[in-house]
PDB file of N, CA and C in Angstrom:
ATOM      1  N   UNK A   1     125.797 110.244  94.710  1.00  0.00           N
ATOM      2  CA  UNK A   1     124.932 110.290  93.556  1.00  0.00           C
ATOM      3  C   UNK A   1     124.467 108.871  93.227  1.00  0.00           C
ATOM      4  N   UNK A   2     123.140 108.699  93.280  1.00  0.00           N
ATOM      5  CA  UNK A   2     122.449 107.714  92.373  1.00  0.00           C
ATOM      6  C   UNK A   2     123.188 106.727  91.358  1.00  0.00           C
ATOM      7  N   UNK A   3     123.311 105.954  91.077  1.00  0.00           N
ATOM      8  CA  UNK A   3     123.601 105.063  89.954  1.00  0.00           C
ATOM      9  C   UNK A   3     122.600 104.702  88.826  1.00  0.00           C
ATOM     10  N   UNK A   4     122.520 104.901  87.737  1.00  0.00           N
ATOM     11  CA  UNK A   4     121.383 104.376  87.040  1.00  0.00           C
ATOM     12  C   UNK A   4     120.455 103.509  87.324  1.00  0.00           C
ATOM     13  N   UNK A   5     121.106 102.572  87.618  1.00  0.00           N
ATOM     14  CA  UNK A   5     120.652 101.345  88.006  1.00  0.00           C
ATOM     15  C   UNK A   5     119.840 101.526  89.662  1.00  0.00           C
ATOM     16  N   UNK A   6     120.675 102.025  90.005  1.00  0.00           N
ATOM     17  CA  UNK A   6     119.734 102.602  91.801  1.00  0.00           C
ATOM     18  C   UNK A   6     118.504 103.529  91.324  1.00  0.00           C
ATOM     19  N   UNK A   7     118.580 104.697  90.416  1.00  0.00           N
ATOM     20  CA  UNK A   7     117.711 105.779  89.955  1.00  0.00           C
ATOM     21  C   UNK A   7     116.629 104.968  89.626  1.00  0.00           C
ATOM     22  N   UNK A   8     116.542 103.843  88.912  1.00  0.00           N
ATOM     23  CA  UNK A   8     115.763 102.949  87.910  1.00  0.00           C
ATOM     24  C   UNK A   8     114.731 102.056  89.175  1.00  0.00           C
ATOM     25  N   UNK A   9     115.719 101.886  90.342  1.00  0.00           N
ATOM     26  CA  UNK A   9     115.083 100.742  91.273  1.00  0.00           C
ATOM     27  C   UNK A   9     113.813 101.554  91.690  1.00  0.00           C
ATOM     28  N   UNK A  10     114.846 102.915  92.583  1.00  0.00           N
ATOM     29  CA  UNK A  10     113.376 103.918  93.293  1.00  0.00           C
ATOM     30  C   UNK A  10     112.161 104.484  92.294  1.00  0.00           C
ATOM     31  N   UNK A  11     112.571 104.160  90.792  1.00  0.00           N
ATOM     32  CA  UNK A  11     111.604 104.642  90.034  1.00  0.00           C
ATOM     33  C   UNK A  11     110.222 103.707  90.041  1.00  0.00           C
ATOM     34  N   UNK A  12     110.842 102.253  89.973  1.00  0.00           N
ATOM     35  CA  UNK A  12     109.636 101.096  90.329  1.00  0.00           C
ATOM     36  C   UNK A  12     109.300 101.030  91.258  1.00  0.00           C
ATOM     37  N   UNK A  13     110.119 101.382  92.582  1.00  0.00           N
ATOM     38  CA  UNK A  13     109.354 101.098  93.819  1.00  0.00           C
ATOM     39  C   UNK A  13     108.633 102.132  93.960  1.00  0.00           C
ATOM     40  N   UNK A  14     108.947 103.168  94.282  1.00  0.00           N
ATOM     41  CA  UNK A  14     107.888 104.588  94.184  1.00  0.00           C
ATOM     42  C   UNK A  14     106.771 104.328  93.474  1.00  0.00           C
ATOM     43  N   UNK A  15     106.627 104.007  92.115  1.00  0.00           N
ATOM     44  CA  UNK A  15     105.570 103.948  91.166  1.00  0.00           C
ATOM     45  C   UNK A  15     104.718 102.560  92.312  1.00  0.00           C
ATOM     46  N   UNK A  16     105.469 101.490  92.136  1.00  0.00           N
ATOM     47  CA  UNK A  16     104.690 100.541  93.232  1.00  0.00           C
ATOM     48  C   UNK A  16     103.645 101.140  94.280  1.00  0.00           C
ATOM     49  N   UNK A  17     104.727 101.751  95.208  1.00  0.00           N
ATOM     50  CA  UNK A  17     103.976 101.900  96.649  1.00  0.00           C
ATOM     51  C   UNK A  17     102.933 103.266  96.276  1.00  0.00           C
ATOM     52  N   UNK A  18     102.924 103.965  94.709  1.00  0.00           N
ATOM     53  CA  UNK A  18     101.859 105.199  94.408  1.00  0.00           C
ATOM     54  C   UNK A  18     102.451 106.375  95.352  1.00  0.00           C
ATOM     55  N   UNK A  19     103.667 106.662  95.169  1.00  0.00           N
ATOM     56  CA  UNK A  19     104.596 107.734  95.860  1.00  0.00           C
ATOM     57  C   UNK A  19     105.232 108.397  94.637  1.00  0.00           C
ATOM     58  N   UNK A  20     104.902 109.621  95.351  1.00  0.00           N
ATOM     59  CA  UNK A  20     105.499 110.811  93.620  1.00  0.00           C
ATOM     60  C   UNK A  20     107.160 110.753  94.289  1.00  0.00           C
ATOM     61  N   UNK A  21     107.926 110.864  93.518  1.00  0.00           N
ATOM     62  CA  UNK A  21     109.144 111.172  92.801  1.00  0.00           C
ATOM     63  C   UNK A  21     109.918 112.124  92.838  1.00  0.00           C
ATOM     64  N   UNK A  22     111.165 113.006  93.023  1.00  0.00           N
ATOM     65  CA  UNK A  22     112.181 113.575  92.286  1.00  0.00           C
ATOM     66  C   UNK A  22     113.526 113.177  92.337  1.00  0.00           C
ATOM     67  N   UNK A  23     114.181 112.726  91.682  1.00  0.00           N
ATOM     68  CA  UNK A  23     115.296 112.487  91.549  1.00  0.00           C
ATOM     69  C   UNK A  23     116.239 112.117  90.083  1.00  0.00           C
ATOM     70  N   UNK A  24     117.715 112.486  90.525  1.00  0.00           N
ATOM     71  CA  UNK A  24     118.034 112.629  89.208  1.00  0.00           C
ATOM     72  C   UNK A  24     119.590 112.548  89.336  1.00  0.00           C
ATOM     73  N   UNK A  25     120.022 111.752  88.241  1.00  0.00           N
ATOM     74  CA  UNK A  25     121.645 111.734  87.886  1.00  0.00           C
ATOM     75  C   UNK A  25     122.236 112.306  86.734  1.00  0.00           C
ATOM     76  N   UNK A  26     123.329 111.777  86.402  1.00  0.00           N
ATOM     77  CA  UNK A  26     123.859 112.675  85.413  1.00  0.00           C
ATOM     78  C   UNK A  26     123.097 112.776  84.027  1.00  0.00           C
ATOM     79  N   UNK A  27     122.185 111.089  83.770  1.00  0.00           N
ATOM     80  CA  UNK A  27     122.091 110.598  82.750  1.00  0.00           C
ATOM     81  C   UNK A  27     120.399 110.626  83.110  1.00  0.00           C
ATOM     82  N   UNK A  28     119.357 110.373  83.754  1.00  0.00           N
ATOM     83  CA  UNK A  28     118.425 109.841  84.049  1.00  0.00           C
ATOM     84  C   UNK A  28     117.996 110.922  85.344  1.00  0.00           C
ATOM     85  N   UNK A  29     116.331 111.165  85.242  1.00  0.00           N
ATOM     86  CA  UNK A  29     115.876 112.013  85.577  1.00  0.00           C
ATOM     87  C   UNK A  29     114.301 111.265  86.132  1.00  0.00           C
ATOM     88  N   UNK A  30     113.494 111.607  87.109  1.00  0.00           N
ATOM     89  CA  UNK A  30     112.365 110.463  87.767  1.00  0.00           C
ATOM     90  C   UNK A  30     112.227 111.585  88.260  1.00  0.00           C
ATOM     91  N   UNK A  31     110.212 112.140  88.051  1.00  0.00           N
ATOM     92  CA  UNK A  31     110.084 112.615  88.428  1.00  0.00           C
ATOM     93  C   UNK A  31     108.144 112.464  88.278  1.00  0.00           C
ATOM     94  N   UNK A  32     107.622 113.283  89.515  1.00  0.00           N
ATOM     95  CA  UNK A  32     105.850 112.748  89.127  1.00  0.00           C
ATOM     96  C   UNK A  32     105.483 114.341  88.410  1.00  0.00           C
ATOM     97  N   UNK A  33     104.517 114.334  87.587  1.00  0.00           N
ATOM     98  CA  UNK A  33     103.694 115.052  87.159  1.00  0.00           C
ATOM     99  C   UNK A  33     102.086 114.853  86.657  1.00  0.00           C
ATOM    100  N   UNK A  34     101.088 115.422  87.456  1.00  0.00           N
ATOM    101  CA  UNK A  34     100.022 115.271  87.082  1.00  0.00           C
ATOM    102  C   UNK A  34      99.407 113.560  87.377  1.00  0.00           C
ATOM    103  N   UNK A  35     100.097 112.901  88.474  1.00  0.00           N
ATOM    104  CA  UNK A  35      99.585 111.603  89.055  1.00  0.00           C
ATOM    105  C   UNK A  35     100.245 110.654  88.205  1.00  0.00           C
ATOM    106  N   UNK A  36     101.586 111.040  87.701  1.00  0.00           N
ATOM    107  CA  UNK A  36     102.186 110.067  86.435  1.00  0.00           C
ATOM    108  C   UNK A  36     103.782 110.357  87.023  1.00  0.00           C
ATOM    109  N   UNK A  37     104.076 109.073  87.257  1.00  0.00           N
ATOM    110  CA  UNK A  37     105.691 109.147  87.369  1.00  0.00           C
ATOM    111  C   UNK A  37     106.509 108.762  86.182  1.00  0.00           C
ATOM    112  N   UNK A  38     107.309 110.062  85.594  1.00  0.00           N
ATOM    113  CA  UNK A  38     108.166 109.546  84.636  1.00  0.00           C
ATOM    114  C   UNK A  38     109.250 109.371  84.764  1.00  0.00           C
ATOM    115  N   UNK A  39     110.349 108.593  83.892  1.00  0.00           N
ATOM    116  CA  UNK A  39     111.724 108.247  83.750  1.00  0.00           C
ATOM    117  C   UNK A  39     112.264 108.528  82.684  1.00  0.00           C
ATOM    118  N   UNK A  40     112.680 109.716  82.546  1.00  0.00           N
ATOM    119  CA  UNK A  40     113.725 110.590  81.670  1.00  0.00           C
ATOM    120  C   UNK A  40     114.874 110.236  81.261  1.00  0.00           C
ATOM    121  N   UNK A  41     115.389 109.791  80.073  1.00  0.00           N
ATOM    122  CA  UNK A  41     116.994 110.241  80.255  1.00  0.00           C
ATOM    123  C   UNK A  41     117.119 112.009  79.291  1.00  0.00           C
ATOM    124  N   UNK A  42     118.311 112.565  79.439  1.00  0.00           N
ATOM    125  CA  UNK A  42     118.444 113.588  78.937  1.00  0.00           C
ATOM    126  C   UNK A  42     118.664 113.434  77.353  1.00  0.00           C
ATOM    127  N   UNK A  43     119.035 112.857  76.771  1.00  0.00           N
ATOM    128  CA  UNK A  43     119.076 112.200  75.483  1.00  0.00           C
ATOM    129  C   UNK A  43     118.139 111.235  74.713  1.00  0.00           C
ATOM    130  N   UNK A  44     116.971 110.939  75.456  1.00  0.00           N
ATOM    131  CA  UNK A  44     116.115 110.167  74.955  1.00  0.00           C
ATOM    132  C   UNK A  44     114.524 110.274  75.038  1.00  0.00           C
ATOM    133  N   UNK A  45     114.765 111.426  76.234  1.00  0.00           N
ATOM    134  CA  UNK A  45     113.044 112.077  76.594  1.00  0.00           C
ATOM    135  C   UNK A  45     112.637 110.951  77.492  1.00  0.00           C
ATOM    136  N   UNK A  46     111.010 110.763  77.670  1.00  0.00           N
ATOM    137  CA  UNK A  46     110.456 109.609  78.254  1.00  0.00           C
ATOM    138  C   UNK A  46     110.668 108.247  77.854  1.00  0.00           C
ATOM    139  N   UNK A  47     111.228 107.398  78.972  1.00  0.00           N
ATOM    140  CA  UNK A  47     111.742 106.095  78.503  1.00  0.00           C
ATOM    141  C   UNK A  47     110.400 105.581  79.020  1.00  0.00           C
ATOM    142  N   UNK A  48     110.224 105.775  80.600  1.00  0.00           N
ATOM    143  CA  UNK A  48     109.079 105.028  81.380  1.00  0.00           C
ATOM    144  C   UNK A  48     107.676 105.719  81.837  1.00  0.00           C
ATOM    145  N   UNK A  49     106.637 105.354  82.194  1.00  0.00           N
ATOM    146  CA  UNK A  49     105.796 105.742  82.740  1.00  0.00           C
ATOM    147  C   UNK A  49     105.119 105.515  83.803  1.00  0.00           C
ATOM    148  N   UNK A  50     104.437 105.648  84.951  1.00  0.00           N
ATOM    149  CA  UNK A  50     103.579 105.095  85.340  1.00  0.00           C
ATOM    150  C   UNK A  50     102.470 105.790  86.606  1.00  0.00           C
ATOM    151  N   UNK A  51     101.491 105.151  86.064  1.00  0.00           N
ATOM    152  CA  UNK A  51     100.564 105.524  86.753  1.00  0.00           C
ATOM    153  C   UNK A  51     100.069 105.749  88.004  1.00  0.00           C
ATOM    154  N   UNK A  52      99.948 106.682  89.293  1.00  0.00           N
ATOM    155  CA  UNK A  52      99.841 106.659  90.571  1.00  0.00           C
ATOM    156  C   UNK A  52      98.209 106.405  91.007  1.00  0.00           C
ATOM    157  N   UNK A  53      97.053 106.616  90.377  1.00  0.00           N
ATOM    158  CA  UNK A  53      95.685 106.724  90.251  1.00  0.00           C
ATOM    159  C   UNK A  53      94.921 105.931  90.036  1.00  0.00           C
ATOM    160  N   UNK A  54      95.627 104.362  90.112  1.00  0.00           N
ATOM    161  CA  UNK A  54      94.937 103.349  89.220  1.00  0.00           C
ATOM    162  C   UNK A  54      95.315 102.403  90.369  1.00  0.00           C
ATOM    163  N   UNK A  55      94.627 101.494  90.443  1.00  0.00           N
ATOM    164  CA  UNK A  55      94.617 100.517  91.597  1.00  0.00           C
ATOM    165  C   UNK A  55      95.873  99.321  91.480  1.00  0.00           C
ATOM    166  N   UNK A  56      95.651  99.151  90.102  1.00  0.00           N
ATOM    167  CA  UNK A  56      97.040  97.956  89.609  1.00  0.00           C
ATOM    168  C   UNK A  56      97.940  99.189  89.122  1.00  0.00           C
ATOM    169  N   UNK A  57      98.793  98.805  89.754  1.00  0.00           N
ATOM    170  CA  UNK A  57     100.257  98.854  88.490  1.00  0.00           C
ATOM    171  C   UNK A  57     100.603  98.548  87.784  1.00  0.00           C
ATOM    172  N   UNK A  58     101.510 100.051  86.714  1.00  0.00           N
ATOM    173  CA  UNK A  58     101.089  99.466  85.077  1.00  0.00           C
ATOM    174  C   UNK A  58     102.115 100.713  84.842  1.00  0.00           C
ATOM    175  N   UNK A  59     102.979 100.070  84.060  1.00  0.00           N
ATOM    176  CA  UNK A  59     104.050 100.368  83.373  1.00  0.00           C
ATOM    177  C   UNK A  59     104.129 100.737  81.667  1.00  0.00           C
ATOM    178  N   UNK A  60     104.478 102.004  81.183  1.00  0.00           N
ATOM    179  CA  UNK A  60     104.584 101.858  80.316  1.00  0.00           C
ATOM    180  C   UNK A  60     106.255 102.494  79.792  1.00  0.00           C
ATOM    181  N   UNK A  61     106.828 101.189  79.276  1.00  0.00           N
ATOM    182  CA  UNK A  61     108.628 101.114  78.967  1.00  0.00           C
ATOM    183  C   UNK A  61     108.788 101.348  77.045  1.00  0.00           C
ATOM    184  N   UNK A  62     109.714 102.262  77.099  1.00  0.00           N
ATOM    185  CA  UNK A  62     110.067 102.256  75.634  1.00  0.00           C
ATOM    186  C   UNK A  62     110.846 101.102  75.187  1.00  0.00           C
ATOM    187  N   UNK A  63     110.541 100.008  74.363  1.00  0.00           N
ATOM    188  CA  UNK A  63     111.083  99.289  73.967  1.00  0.00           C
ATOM    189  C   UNK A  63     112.392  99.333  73.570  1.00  0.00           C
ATOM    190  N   UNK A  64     112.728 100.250  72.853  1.00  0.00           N
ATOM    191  CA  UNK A  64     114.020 100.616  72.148  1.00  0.00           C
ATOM    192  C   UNK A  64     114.882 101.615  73.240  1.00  0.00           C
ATOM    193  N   UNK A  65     114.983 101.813  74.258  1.00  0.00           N
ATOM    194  CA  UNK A  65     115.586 102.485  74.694  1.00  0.00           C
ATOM    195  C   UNK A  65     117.218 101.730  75.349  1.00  0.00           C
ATOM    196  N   UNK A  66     117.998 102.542  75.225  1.00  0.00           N
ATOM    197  CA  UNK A  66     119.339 101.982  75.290  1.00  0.00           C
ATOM    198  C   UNK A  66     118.958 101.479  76.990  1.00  0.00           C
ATOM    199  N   UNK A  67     118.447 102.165  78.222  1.00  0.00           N
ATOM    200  CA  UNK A  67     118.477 101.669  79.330  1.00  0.00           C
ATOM    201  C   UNK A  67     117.839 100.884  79.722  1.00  0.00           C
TER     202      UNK A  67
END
């Protein structure tokens, strides 16, 4: 199983290279929908975002999130 911290890496690199997503640990969930890769935890909803459709990469992070 994934480590947060591993879950978190493939979430940026995927979003990087514009590669959809599924994966998931106990705590944290990465997955694409609709040309948008998100980063879930189960307790906090959408932490991350990002865009697959757009030429730059572009992140959008919840400030306040414990991860």
């Amino acid at each position: 199983m994934l480590s947060d911290l591993d879950l978190v890496r493939e979430f940026v690199y995927n979003s990087i290279q514009k590669k959809d997503i599924l994966l998931a640990n106990r705590s944290l969930t990465a997955q694409t929908v609709y040309n948008i890769n998100h980063l879930a935890t189960k307790a906090e909803g959408i932490i991350a975002t990002a865009q697959l459709n757009t030429t730059a990469s572009e992140f959008l992070i919840r400030s306040n999130s414990s991860h």
